[in-house]
C-alpha atoms as a PDB file:
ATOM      1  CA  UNK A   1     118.117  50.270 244.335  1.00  0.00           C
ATOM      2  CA  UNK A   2     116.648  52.608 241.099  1.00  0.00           C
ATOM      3  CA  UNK A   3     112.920  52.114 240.409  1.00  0.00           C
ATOM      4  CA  UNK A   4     111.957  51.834 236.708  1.00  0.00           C
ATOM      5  CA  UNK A   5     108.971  53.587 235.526  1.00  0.00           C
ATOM      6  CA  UNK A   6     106.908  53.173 232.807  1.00  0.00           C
ATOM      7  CA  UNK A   7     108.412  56.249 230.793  1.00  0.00           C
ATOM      8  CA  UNK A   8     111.905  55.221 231.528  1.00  0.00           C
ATOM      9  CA  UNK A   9     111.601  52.060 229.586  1.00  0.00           C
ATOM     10  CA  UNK A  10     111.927  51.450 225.777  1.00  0.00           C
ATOM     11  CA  UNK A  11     108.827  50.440 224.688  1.00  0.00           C
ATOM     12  CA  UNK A  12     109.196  47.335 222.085  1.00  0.00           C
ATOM     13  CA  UNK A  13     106.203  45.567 220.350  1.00  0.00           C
ATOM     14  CA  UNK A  14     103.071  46.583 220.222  1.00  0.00           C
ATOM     15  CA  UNK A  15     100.156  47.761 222.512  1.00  0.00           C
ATOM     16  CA  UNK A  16      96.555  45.634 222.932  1.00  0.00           C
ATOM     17  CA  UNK A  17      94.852  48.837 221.539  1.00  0.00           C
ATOM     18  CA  UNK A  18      97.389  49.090 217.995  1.00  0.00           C
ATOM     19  CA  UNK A  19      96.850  45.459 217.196  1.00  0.00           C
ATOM     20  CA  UNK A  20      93.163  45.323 217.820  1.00  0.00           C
ATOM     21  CA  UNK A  21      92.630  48.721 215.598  1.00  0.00           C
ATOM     22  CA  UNK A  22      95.277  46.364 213.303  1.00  0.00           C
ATOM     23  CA  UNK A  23      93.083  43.478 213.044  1.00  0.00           C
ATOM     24  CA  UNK A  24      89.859  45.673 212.395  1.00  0.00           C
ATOM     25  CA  UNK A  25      91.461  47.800 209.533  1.00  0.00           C
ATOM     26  CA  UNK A  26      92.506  45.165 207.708  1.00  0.00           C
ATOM     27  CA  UNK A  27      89.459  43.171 208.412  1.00  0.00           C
ATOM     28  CA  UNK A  28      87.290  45.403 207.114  1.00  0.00           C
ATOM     29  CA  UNK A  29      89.538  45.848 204.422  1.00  0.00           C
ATOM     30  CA  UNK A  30      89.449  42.546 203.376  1.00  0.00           C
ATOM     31  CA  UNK A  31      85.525  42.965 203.232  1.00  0.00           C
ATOM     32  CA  UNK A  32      85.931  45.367 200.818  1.00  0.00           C
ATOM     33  CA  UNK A  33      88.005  43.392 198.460  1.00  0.00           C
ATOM     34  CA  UNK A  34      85.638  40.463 198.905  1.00  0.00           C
ATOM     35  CA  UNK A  35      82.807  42.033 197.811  1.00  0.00           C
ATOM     36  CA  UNK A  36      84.738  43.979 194.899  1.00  0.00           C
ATOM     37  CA  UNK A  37      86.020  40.766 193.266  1.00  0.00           C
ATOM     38  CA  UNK A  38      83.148  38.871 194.112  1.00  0.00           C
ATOM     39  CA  UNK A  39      81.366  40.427 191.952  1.00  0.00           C
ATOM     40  CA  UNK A  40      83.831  40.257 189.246  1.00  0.00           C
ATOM     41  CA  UNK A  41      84.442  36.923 189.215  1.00  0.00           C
ATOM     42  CA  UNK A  42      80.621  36.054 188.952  1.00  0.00           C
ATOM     43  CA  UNK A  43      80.657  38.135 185.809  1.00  0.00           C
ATOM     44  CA  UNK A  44      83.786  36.974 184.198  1.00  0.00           C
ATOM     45  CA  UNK A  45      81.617  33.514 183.456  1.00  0.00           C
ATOM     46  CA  UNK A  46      79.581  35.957 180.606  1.00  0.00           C
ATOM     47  CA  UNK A  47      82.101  36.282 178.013  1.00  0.00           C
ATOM     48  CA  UNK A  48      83.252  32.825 178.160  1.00  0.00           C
ATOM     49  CA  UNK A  49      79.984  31.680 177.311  1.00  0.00           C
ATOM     50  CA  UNK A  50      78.765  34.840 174.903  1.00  0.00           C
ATOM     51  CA  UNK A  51      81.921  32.987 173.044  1.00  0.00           C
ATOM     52  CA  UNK A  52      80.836  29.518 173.418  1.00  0.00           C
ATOM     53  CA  UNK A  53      77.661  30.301 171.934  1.00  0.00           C
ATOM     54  CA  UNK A  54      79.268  31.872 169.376  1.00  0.00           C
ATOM     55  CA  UNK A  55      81.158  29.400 168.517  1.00  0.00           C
ATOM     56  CA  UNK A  56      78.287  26.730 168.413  1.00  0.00           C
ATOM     57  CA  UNK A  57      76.022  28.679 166.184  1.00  0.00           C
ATOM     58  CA  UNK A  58      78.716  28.702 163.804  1.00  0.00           C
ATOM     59  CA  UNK A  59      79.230  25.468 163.494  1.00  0.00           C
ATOM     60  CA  UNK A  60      75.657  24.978 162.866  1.00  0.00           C
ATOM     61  CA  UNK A  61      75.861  27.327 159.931  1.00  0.00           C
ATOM     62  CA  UNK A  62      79.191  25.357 158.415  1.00  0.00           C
ATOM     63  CA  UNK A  63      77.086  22.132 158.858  1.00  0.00           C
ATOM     64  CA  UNK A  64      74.583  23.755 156.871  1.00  0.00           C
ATOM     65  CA  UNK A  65      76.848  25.537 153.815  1.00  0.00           C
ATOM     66  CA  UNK A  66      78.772  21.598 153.935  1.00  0.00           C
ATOM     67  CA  UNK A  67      75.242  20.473 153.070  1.00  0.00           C
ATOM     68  CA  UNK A  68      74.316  23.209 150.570  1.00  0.00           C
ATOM     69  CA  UNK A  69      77.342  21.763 149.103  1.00  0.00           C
ATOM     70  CA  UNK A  70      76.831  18.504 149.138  1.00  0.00           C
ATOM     71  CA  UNK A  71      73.143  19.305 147.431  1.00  0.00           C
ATOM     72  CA  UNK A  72      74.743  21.485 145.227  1.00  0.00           C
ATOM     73  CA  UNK A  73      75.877  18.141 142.992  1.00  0.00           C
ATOM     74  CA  UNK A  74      73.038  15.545 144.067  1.00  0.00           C
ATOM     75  CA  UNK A  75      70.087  17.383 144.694  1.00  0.00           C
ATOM     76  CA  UNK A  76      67.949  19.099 141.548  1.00  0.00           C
ATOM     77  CA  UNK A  77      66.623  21.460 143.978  1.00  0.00           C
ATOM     78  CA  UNK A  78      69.116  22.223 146.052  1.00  0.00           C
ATOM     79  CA  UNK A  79      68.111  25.476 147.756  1.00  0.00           C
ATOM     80  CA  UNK A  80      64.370  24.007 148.436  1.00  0.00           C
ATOM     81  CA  UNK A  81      66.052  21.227 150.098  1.00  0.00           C
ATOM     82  CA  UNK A  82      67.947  23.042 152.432  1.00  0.00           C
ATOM     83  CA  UNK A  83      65.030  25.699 153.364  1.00  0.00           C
ATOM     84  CA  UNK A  84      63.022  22.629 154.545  1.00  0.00           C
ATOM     85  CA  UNK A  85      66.160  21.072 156.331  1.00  0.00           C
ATOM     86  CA  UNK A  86      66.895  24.079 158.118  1.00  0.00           C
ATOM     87  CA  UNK A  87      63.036  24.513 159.102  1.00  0.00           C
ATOM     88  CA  UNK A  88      63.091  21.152 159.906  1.00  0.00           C
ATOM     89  CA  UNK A  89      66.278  21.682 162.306  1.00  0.00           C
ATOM     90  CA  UNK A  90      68.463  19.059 161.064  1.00  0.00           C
ATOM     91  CA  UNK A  91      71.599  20.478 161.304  1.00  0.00           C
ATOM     92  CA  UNK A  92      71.589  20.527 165.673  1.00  0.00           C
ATOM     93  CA  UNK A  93      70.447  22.697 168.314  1.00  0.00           C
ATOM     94  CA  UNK A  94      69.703  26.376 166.950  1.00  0.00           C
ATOM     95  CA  UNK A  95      66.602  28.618 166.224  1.00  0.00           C
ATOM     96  CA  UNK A  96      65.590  30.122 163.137  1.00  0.00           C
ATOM     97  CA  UNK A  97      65.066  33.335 162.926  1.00  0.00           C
ATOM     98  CA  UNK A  98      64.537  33.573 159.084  1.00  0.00           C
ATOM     99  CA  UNK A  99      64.601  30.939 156.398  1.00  0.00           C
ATOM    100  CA  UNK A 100      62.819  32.580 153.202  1.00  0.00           C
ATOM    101  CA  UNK A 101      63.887  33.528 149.544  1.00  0.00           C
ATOM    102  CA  UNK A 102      64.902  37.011 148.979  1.00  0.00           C
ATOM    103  CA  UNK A 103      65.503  39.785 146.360  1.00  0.00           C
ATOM    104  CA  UNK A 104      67.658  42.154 145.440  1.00  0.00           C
ATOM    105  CA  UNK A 105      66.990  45.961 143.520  1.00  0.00           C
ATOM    106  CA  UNK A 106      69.667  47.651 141.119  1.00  0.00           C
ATOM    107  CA  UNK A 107      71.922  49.160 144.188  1.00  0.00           C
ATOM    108  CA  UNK A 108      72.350  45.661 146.681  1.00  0.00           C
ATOM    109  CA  UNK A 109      69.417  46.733 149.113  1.00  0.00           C
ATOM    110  CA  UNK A 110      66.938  44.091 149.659  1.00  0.00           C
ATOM    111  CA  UNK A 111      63.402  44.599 148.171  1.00  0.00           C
ATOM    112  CA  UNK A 112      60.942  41.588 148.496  1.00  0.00           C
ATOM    113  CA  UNK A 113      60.631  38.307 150.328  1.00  0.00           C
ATOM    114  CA  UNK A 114      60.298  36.719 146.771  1.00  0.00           C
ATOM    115  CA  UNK A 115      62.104  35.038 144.134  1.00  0.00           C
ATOM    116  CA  UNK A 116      63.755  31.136 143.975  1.00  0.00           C
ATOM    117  CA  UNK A 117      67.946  32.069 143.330  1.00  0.00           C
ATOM    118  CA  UNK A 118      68.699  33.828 146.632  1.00  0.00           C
ATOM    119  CA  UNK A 119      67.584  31.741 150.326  1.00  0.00           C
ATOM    120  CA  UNK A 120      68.617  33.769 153.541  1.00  0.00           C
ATOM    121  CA  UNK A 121      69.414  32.417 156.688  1.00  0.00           C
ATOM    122  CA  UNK A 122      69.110  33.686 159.955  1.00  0.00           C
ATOM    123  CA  UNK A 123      69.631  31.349 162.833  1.00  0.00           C
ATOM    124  CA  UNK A 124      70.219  32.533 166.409  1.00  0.00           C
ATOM    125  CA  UNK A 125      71.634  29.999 169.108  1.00  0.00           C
ATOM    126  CA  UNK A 126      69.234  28.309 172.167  1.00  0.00           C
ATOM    127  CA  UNK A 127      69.446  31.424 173.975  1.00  0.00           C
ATOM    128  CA  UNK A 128      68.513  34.010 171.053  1.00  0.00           C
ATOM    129  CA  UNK A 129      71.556  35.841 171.766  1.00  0.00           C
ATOM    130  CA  UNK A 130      74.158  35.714 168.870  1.00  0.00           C
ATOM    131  CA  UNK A 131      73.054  35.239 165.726  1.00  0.00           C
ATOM    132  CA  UNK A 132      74.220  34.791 162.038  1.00  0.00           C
ATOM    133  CA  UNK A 133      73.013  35.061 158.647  1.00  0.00           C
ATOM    134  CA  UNK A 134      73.972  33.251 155.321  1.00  0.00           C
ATOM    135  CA  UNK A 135      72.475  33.633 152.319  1.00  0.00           C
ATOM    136  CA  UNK A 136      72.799  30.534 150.206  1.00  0.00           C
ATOM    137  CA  UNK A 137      72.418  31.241 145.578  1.00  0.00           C
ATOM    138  CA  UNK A 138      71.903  29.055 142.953  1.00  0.00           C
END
Protein backbone atom coordinates (compact mmCIF):
# COMPACT_ATOMS: atom_id res chain seq x y z
CA UNK A 1 0.00 0.00 0.00
CA UNK A 2 1.54 3.79 -1.17
CA UNK A 3 0.96 6.55 1.40
CA UNK A 4 -0.16 9.93 -0.04
CA UNK A 5 1.32 12.99 1.30
CA UNK A 6 0.32 16.28 1.33
CA UNK A 7 2.82 17.41 -1.54
CA UNK A 8 1.94 14.49 -3.66
CA UNK A 9 -1.58 15.62 -4.10
CA UNK A 10 -3.07 18.21 -6.56
CA UNK A 11 -4.26 20.80 -4.64
CA UNK A 12 -7.88 22.02 -6.02
CA UNK A 13 -9.96 24.91 -4.45
CA UNK A 14 -8.95 27.13 -2.24
CA UNK A 15 -7.23 27.41 1.24
CA UNK A 16 -9.15 28.97 4.64
CA UNK A 17 -6.33 31.65 4.62
CA UNK A 18 -6.95 32.81 0.46
CA UNK A 19 -10.65 33.13 0.97
CA UNK A 20 -10.59 34.93 4.25
CA UNK A 21 -7.79 37.54 2.79
CA UNK A 22 -10.65 37.23 -0.30
CA UNK A 23 -13.49 38.30 1.71
CA UNK A 24 -11.45 41.19 3.49
CA UNK A 25 -10.08 42.74 0.18
CA UNK A 26 -13.08 43.02 -1.33
CA UNK A 27 -14.81 44.04 1.79
CA UNK A 28 -12.90 46.77 2.35
CA UNK A 29 -13.13 47.49 -1.10
CA UNK A 30 -16.58 47.78 -1.15
CA UNK A 31 -16.15 50.41 1.77
CA UNK A 32 -14.38 52.41 -0.39
CA UNK A 33 -16.88 52.57 -3.12
CA UNK A 34 -19.59 53.21 -0.54
CA UNK A 35 -18.27 56.08 0.76
CA UNK A 36 -17.09 57.43 -2.81
CA UNK A 37 -20.61 57.32 -4.30
CA UNK A 38 -22.21 58.14 -1.25
CA UNK A 39 -21.17 61.17 -1.40
CA UNK A 40 -22.01 61.66 -4.94
CA UNK A 41 -25.26 60.73 -4.91
CA UNK A 42 -26.11 63.16 -1.95
CA UNK A 43 -24.82 65.90 -4.20
CA UNK A 44 -26.37 64.97 -7.44
CA UNK A 45 -29.87 66.29 -5.65
CA UNK A 46 -28.13 70.16 -6.17
CA UNK A 47 -28.45 70.62 -9.75
CA UNK A 48 -31.80 69.19 -10.02
CA UNK A 49 -33.06 71.68 -7.80
CA UNK A 50 -30.53 74.82 -8.80
CA UNK A 51 -32.81 73.95 -12.10
CA UNK A 52 -36.08 73.74 -10.48
CA UNK A 53 -35.61 76.99 -9.02
CA UNK A 54 -34.70 78.21 -12.07
CA UNK A 55 -37.34 77.26 -13.68
CA UNK A 56 -39.91 78.67 -11.08
CA UNK A 57 -38.50 82.12 -10.96
CA UNK A 58 -39.07 82.25 -14.51
CA UNK A 59 -42.30 81.61 -14.59
CA UNK A 60 -42.87 84.24 -12.10
CA UNK A 61 -41.27 86.75 -14.40
CA UNK A 62 -43.58 85.49 -17.61
CA UNK A 63 -46.59 85.91 -15.19
CA UNK A 64 -45.43 89.27 -14.69
CA UNK A 65 -44.44 90.49 -18.59
CA UNK A 66 -48.27 88.52 -19.40
CA UNK A 67 -49.52 91.19 -16.99
CA UNK A 68 -47.42 94.14 -18.21
CA UNK A 69 -49.21 93.12 -21.23
CA UNK A 70 -52.37 92.85 -20.30
CA UNK A 71 -51.93 96.59 -18.57
CA UNK A 72 -50.35 97.65 -21.50
CA UNK A 73 -54.13 98.07 -23.21
CA UNK A 74 -56.37 98.58 -19.94
CA UNK A 75 -54.39 100.26 -17.54
CA UNK A 76 -53.42 104.28 -18.04
CA UNK A 77 -50.53 103.67 -15.91
CA UNK A 78 -49.35 100.66 -16.72
CA UNK A 79 -45.77 100.55 -15.41
CA UNK A 80 -46.99 102.11 -11.85
CA UNK A 81 -49.33 99.32 -11.73
CA UNK A 82 -47.05 96.67 -12.08
CA UNK A 83 -44.21 98.24 -9.65
CA UNK A 84 -46.89 98.06 -6.89
CA UNK A 85 -48.04 94.47 -8.02
CA UNK A 86 -44.71 93.17 -7.98
CA UNK A 87 -44.00 94.90 -4.44
CA UNK A 88 -47.08 93.68 -3.47
CA UNK A 89 -46.06 89.95 -4.60
CA UNK A 90 -48.93 89.08 -6.64
CA UNK A 91 -47.54 87.19 -9.17
CA UNK A 92 -46.48 83.87 -6.53
CA UNK A 93 -43.74 82.94 -4.38
CA UNK A 94 -40.47 85.08 -5.20
CA UNK A 95 -38.41 87.96 -3.57
CA UNK A 96 -37.64 91.20 -4.88
CA UNK A 97 -34.56 92.24 -5.10
CA UNK A 98 -35.21 95.54 -7.05
CA UNK A 99 -38.40 97.09 -8.31
CA UNK A 100 -37.52 100.92 -9.10
CA UNK A 101 -37.46 103.21 -12.30
CA UNK A 102 -34.22 103.60 -13.98
CA UNK A 103 -32.14 105.70 -16.46
CA UNK A 104 -30.09 105.47 -19.07
CA UNK A 105 -26.82 108.00 -20.31
CA UNK A 106 -25.77 108.45 -24.12
CA UNK A 107 -23.63 104.97 -24.26
CA UNK A 108 -26.46 102.20 -22.54
CA UNK A 109 -24.81 102.36 -18.95
CA UNK A 110 -27.21 103.03 -16.26
CA UNK A 111 -27.01 106.46 -14.48
CA UNK A 112 -29.82 107.23 -11.89
CA UNK A 113 -32.58 105.46 -10.03
CA UNK A 114 -34.95 108.11 -11.67
CA UNK A 115 -37.22 108.70 -14.41
CA UNK A 116 -41.08 107.12 -15.18
CA UNK A 117 -40.39 105.16 -18.99
CA UNK A 118 -37.92 102.48 -17.86
CA UNK A 119 -39.08 100.00 -14.43
CA UNK A 120 -36.37 97.25 -13.61
CA UNK A 121 -36.97 94.12 -12.12
CA UNK A 122 -34.97 92.04 -10.11
CA UNK A 123 -36.58 89.12 -8.41
CA UNK A 124 -34.61 86.23 -6.89
CA UNK A 125 -36.47 82.85 -5.97
CA UNK A 126 -37.37 81.73 -1.98
CA UNK A 127 -33.92 80.76 -1.54
CA UNK A 128 -32.07 84.01 -2.99
CA UNK A 129 -30.17 81.88 -5.22
CA UNK A 130 -31.01 82.44 -8.98
CA UNK A 131 -32.18 85.45 -9.95
CA UNK A 132 -33.49 87.45 -13.02
CA UNK A 133 -34.00 90.84 -14.16
CA UNK A 134 -36.55 92.46 -16.64
CA UNK A 135 -36.85 95.75 -17.34
CA UNK A 136 -40.36 96.63 -18.39
CA UNK A 137 -40.74 100.51 -21.00
CA UNK A 138 -43.47 102.46 -21.84
Amino acid sequence: MKAYSMSDRDQKGFTLVEVIITILVASILGLIFIQFMGTSMTGSVEPVIRVQDAFTIEQVMEKMTADYKKLMVESSTPLATLQLRVSNGNYGSYTVKYNNYITFDGSGVQVSESGDRILKVTIADVNGEQRLTSLFTK
